[in-house]
N, C-alpha and C. Protein backbone atom coordinates (compact mmCIF):
# COMPACT_ATOMS: atom_id res chain seq x y z
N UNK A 1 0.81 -1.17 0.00
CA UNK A 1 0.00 0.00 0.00
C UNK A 1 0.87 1.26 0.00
N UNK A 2 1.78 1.03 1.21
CA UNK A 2 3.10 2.33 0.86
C UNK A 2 3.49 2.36 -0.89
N UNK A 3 3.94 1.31 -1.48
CA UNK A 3 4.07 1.77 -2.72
C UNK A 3 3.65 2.17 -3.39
N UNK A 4 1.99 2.31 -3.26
CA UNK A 4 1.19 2.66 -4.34
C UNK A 4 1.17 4.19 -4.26
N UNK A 5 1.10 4.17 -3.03
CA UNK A 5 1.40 5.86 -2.36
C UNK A 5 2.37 6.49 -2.59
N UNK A 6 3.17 5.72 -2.56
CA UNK A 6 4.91 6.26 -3.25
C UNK A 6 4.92 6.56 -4.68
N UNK A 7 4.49 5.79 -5.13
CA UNK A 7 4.37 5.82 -6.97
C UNK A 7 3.75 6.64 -6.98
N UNK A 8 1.84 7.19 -6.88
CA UNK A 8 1.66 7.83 -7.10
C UNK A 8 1.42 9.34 -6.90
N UNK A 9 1.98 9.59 -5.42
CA UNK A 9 2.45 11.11 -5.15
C UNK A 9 3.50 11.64 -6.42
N UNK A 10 4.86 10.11 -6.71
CA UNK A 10 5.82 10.46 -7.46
C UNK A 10 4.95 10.98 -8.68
N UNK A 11 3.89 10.50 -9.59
CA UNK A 11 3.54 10.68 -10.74
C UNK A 11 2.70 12.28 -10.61
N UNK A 12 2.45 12.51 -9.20
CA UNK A 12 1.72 13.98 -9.19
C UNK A 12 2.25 14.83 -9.36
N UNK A 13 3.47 14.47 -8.68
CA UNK A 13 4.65 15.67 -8.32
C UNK A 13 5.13 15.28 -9.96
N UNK A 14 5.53 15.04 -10.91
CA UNK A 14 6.07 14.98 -12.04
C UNK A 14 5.11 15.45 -12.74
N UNK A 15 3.68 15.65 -12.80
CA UNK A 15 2.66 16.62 -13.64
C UNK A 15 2.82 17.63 -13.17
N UNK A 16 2.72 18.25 -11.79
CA UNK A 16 2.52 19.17 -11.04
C UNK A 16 4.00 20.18 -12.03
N UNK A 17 5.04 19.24 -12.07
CA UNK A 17 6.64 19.98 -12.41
C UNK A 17 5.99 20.34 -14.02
N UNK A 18 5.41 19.43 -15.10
CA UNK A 18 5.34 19.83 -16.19
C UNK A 18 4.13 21.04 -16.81
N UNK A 19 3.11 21.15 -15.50
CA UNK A 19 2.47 22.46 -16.06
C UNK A 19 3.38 23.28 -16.10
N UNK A 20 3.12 24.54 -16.77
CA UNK A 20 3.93 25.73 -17.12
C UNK A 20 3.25 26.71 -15.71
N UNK A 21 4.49 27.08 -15.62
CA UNK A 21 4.32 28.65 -13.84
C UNK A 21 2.98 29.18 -14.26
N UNK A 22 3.11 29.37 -15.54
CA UNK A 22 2.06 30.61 -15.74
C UNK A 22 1.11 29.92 -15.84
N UNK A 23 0.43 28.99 -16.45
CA UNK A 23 -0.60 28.34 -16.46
C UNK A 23 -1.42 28.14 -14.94
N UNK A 24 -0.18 28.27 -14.53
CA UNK A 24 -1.24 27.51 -12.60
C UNK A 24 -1.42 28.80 -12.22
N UNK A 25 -0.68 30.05 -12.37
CA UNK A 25 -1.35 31.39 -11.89
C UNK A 25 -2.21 31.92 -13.07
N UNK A 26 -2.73 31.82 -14.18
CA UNK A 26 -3.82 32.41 -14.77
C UNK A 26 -3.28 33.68 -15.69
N UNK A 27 -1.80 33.54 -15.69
CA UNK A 27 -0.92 34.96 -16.16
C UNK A 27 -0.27 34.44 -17.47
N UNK A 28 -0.82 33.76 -18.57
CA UNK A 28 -0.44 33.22 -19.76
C UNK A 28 0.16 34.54 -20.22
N UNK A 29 1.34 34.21 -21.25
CA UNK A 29 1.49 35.70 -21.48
C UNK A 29 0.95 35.96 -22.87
N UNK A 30 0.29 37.03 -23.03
CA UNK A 30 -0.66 36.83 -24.90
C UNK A 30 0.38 37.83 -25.79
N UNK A 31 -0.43 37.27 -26.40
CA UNK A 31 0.79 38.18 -27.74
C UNK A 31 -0.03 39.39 -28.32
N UNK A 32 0.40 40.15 -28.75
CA UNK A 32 0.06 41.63 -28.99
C UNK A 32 -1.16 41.93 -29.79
N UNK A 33 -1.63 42.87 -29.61
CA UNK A 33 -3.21 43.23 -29.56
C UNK A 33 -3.57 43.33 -30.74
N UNK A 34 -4.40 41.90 -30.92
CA UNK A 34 -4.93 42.37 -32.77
C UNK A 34 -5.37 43.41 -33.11
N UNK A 35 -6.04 44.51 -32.69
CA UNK A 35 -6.58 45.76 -32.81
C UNK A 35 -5.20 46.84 -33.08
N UNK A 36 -3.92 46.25 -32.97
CA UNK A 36 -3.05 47.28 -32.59
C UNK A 36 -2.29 46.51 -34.06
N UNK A 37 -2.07 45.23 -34.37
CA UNK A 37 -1.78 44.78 -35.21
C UNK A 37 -2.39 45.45 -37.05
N UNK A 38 -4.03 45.03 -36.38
CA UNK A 38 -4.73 45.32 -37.39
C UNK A 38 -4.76 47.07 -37.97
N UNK A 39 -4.15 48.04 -36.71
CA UNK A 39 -4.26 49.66 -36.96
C UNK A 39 -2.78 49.50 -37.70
N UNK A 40 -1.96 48.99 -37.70
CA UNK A 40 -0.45 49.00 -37.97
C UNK A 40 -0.50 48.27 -39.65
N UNK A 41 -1.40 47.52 -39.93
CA UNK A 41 -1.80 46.73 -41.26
C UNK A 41 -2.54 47.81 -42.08
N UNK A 42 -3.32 48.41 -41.73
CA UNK A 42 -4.23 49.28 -42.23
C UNK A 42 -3.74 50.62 -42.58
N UNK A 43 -3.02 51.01 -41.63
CA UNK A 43 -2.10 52.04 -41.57
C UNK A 43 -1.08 51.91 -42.81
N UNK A 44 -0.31 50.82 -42.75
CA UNK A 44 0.74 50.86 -44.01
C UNK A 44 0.39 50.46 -44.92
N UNK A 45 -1.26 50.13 -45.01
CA UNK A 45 -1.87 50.05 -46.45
C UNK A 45 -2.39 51.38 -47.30
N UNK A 46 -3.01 52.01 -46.35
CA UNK A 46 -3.56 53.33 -46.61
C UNK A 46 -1.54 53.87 -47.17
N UNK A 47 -0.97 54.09 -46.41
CA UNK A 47 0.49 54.48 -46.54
C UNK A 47 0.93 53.91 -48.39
N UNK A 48 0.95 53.58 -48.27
CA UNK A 48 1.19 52.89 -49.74
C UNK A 48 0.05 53.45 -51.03
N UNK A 49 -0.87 53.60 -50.73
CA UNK A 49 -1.98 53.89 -51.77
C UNK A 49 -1.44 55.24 -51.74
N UNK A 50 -1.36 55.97 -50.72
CA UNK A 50 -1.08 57.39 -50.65
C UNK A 50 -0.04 57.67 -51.26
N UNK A 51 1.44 56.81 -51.56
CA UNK A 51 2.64 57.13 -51.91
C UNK A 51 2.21 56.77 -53.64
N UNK A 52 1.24 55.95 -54.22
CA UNK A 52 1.06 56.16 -55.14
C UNK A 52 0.27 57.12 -56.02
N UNK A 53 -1.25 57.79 -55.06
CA UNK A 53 -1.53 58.36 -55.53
C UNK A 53 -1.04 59.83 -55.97
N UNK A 54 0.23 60.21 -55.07
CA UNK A 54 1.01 61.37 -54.92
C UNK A 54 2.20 61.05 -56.02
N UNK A 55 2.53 59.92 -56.51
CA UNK A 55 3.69 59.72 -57.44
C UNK A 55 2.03 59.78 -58.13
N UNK A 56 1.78 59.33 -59.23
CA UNK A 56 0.13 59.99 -60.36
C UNK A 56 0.00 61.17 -60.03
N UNK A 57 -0.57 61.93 -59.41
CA UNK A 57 -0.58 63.40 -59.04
C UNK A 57 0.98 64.31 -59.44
N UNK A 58 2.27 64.11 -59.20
CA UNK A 58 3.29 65.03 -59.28
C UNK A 58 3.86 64.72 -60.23
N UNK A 59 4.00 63.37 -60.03
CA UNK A 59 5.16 62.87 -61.37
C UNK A 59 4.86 62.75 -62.70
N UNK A 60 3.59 62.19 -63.08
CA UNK A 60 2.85 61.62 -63.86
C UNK A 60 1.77 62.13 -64.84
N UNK A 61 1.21 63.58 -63.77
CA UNK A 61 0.41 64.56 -64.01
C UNK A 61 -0.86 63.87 -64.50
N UNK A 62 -0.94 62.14 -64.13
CA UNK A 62 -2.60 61.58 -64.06
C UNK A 62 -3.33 62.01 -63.36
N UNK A 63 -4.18 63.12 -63.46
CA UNK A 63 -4.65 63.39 -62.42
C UNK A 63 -6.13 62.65 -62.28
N UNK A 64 -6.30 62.00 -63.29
CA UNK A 64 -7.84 60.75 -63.29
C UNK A 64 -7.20 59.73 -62.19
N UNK A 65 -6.03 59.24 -62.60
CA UNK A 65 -5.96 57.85 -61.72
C UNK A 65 -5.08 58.38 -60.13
N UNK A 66 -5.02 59.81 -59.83
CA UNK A 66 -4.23 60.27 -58.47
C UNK A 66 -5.73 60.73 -58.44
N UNK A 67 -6.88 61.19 -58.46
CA UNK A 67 -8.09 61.77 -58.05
C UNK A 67 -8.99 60.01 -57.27
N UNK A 68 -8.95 58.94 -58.20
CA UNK A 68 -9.35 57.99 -57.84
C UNK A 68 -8.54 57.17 -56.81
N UNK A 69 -7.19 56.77 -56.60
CA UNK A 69 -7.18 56.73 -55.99
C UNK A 69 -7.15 57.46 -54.45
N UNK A 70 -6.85 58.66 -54.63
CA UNK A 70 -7.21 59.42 -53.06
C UNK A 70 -8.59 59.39 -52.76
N UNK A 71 -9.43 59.19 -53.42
CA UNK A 71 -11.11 59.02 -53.75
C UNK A 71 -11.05 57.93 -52.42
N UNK A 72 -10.62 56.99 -52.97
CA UNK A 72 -10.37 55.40 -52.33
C UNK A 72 -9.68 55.64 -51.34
N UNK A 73 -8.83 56.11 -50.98
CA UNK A 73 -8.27 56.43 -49.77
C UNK A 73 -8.91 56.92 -48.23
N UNK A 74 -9.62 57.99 -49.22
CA UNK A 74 -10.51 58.82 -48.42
C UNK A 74 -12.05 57.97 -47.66
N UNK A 75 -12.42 57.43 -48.44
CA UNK A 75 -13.67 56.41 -48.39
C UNK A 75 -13.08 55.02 -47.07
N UNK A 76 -11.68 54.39 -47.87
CA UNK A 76 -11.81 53.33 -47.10
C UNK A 76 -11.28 53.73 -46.09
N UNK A 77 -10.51 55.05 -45.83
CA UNK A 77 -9.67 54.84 -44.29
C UNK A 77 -9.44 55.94 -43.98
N UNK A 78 -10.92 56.18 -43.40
CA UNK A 78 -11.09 57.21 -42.86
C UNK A 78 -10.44 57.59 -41.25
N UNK A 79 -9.60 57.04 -40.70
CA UNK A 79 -8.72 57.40 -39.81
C UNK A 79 -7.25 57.68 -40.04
N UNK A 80 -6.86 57.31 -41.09
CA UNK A 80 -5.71 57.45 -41.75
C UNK A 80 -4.92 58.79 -41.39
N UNK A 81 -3.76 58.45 -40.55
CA UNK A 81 -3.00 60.08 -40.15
C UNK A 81 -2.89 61.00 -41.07
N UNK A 82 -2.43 60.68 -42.39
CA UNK A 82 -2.31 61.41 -43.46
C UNK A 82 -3.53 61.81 -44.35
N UNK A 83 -4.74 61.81 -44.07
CA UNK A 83 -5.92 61.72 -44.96
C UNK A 83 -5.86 63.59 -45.01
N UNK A 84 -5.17 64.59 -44.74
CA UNK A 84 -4.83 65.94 -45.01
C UNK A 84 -4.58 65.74 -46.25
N UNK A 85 -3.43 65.43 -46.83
CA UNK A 85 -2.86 65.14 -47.60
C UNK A 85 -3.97 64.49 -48.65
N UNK A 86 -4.33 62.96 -48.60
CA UNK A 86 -5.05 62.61 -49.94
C UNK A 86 -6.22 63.59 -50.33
N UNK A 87 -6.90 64.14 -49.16
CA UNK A 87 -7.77 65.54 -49.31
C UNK A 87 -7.45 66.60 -50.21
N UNK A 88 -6.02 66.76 -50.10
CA UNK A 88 -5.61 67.72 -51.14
C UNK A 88 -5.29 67.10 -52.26
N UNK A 89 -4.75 66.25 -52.75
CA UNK A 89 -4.87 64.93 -53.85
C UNK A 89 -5.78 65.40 -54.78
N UNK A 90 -7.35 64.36 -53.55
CA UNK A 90 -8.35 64.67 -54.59
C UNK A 90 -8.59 65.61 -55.16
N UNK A 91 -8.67 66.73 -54.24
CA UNK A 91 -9.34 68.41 -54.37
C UNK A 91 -8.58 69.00 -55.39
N UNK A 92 -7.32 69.20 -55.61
CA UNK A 92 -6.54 69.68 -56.49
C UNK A 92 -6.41 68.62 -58.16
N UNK A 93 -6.74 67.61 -58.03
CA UNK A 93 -6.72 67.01 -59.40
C UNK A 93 -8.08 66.94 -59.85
N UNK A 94 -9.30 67.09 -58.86
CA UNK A 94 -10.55 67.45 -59.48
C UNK A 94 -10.40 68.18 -59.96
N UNK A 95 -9.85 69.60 -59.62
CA UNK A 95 -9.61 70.79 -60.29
C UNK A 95 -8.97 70.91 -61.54
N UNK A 96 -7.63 70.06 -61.46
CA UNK A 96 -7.42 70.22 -62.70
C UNK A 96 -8.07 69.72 -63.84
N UNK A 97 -8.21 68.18 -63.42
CA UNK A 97 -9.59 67.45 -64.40
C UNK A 97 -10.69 68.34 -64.93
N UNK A 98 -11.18 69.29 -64.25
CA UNK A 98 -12.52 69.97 -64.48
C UNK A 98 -11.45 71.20 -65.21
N UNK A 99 -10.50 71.63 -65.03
CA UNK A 99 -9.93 72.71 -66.01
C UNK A 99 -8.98 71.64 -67.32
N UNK A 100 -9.38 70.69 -67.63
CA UNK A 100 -8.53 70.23 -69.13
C UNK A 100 -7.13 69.98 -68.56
N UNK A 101 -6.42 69.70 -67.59
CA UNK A 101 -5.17 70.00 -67.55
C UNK A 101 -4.41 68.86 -67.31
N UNK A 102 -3.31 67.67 -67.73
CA UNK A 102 -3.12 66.87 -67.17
C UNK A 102 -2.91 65.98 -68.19
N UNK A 103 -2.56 64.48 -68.25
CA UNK A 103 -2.40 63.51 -69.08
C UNK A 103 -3.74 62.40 -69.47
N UNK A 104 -4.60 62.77 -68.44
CA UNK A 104 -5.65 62.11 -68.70
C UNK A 104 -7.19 63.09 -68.92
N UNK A 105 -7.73 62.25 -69.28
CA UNK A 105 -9.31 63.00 -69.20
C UNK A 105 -10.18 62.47 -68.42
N UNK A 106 -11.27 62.70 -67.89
CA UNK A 106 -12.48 61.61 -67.57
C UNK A 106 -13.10 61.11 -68.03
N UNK A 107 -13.41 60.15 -67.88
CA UNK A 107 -14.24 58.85 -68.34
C UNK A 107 -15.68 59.94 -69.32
N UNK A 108 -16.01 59.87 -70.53
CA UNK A 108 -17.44 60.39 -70.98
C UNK A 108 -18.24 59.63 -70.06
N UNK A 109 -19.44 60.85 -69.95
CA UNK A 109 -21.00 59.77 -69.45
C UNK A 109 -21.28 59.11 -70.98
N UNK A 110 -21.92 57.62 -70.11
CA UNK A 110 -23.01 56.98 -70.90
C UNK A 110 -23.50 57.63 -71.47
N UNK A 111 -24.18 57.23 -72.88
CA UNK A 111 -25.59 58.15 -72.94
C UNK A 111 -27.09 57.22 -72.12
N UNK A 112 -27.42 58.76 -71.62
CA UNK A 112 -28.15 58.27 -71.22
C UNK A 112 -28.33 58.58 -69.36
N UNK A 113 -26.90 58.76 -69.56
CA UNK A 113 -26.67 59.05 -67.96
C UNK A 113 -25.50 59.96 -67.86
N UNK A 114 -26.12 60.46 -66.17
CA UNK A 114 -25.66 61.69 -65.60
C UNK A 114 -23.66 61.58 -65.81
N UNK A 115 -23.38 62.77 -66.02
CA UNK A 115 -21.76 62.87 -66.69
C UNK A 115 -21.28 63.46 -64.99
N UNK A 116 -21.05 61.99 -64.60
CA UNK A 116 -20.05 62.53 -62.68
C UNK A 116 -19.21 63.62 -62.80
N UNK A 117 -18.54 63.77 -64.08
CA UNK A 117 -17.05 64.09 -64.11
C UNK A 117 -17.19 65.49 -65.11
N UNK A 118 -18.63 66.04 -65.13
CA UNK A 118 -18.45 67.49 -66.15
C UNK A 118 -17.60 68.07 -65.06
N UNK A 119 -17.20 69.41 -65.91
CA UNK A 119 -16.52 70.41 -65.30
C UNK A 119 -17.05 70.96 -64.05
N UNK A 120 -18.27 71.20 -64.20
CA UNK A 120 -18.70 71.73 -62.94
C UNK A 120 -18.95 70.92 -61.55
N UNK A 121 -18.96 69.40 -62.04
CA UNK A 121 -18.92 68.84 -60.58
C UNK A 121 -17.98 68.06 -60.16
N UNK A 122 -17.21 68.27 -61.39
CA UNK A 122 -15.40 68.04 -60.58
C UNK A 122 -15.21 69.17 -59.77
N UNK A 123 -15.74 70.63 -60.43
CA UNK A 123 -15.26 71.53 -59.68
C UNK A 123 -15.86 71.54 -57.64
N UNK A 124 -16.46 70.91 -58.03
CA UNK A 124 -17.67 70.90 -56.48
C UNK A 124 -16.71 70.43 -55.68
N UNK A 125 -16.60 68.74 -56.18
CA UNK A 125 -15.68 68.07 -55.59
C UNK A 125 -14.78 68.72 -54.81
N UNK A 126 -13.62 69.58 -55.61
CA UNK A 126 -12.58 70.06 -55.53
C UNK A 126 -12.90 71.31 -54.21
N UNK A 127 -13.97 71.52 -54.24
CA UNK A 127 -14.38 72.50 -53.15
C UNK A 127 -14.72 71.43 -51.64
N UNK A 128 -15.55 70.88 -52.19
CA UNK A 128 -15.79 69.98 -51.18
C UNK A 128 -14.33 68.80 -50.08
N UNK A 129 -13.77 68.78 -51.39
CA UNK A 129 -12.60 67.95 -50.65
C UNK A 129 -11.80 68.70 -50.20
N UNK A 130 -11.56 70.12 -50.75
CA UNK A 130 -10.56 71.22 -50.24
C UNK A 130 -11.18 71.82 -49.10
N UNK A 131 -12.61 72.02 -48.62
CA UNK A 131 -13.04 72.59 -47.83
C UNK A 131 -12.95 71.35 -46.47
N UNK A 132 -12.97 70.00 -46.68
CA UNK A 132 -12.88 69.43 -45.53
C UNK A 132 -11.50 69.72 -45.15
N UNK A 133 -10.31 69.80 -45.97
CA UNK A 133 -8.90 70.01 -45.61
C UNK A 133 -8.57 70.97 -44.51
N UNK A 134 -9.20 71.95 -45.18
CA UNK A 134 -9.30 73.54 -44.62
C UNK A 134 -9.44 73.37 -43.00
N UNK A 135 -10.98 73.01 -42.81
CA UNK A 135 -12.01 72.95 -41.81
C UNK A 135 -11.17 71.61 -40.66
N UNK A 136 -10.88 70.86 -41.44
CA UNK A 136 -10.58 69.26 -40.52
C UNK A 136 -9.15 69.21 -40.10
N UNK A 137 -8.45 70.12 -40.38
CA UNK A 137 -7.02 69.79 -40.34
C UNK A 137 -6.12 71.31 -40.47
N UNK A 138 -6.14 71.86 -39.50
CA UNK A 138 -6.16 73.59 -39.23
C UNK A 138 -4.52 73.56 -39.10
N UNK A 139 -3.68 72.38 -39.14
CA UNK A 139 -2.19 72.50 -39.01
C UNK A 139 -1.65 71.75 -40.11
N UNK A 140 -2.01 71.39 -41.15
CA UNK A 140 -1.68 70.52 -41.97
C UNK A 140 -1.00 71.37 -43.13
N UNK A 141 0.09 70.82 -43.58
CA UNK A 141 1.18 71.50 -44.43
C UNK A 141 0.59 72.65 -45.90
N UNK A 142 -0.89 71.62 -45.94
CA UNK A 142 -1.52 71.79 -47.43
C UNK A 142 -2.60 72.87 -47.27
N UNK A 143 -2.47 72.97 -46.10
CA UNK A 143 -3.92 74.17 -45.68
C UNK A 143 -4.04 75.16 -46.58
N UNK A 144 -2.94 76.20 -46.68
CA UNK A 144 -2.80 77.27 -47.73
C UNK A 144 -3.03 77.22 -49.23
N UNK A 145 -2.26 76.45 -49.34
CA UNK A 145 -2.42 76.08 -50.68
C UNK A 145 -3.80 76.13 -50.64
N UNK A 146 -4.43 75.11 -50.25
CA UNK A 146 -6.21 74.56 -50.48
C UNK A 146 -7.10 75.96 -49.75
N UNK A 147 -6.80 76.72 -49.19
CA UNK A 147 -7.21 78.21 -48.77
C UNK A 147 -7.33 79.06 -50.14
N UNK A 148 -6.08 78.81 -51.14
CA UNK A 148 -5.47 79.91 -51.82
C UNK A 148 -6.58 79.59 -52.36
N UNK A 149 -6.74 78.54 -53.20
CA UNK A 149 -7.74 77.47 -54.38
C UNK A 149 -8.88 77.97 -54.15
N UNK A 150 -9.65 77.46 -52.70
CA UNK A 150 -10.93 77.89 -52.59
C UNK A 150 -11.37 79.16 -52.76
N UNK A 151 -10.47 80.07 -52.47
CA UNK A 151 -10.31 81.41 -52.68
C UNK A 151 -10.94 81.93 -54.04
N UNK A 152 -9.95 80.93 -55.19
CA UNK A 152 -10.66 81.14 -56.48
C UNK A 152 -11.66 80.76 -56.48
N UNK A 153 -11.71 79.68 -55.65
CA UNK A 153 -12.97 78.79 -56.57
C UNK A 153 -14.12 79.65 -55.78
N UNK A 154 -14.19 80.61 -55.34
CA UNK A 154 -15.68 81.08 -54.35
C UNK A 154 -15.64 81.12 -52.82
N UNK A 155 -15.01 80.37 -52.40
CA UNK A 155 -14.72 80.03 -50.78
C UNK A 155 -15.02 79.34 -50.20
N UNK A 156 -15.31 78.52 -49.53
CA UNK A 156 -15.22 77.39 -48.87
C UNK A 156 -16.98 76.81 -48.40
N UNK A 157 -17.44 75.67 -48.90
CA UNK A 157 -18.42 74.93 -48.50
C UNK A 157 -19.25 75.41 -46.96
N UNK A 158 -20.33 75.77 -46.82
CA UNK A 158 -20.70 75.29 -45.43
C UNK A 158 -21.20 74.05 -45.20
């Protein structure tokens, strides 16, 4: 009977040794915060669209495919640190789009259907996206510039 007692205290005490410390206090250690992962994924995605739509916009003088994508920028990620910036993107290549200027044109309407891209409601755009710049982001590098613009264009959205 002692042996059985002997053996199996021995086999307790040899589980007891192979749980892990942390497991018997409830202090597993977790690995880093998908929410913090997922802002850091999202973040250097938006980051990337932005570095392209700004190479189309300066380099390229597309201002159809730098207007669409900051379009997209603006829409999907809307927390994005830099969304000052694609704001002025859009706003300034609507503008030019709606003044002829640039390597591309816009898409014709269908017939049949409403033309997104006449002059006058690129020009809106260009107010509208320049006026959130203005209004949303009172320290941002591009403010002036998009001040100067609205300036022409009438002044700023309420």
């Amino acid at each position: 009977m002692k042996k059985i007692a002997l053996v199996l205290g021995g086999v307790a005490l040899v589980a007891a040794a192979a749980v892990p410390a942390g497991a018997q206090t409830g202090t597993v250690a977790k690995g880093p915060d998908p929410a913090v992962i997922k802002d850091t994924e999202v973040e250097k995605d938006a980051l990337h669209n932005l570095e392209v739509a700004r190479h189309y916009f300066k380099m390229k003088k597309a201002y159809f495919a730098s207007f669409k994508r900051a379009e997209e920028l603006i829409e999907g990620y809307p927390e994005f640190t830099r969304l000052d910036e694609a704001l002025y993107i859009a706003g300034m290549s609507s503008l030019y789009l709606a003044e002829g200027k640039g390597k591309q044109k816009p898409p014709a309407a269908l017939p049949g259907a409403e033309d997104v891209y006449a002059p006058e409601k690129l020009r809106g755009g260009a107010r509208d996206y320049l006026t959130r710049l203005v209004k949303g982001y009172p320290e941002s590098k591009f403010r002036k510039e998009a001040e100067a613009t609205l300036a022409r264009l009438g002044g700023t959205q309420q």
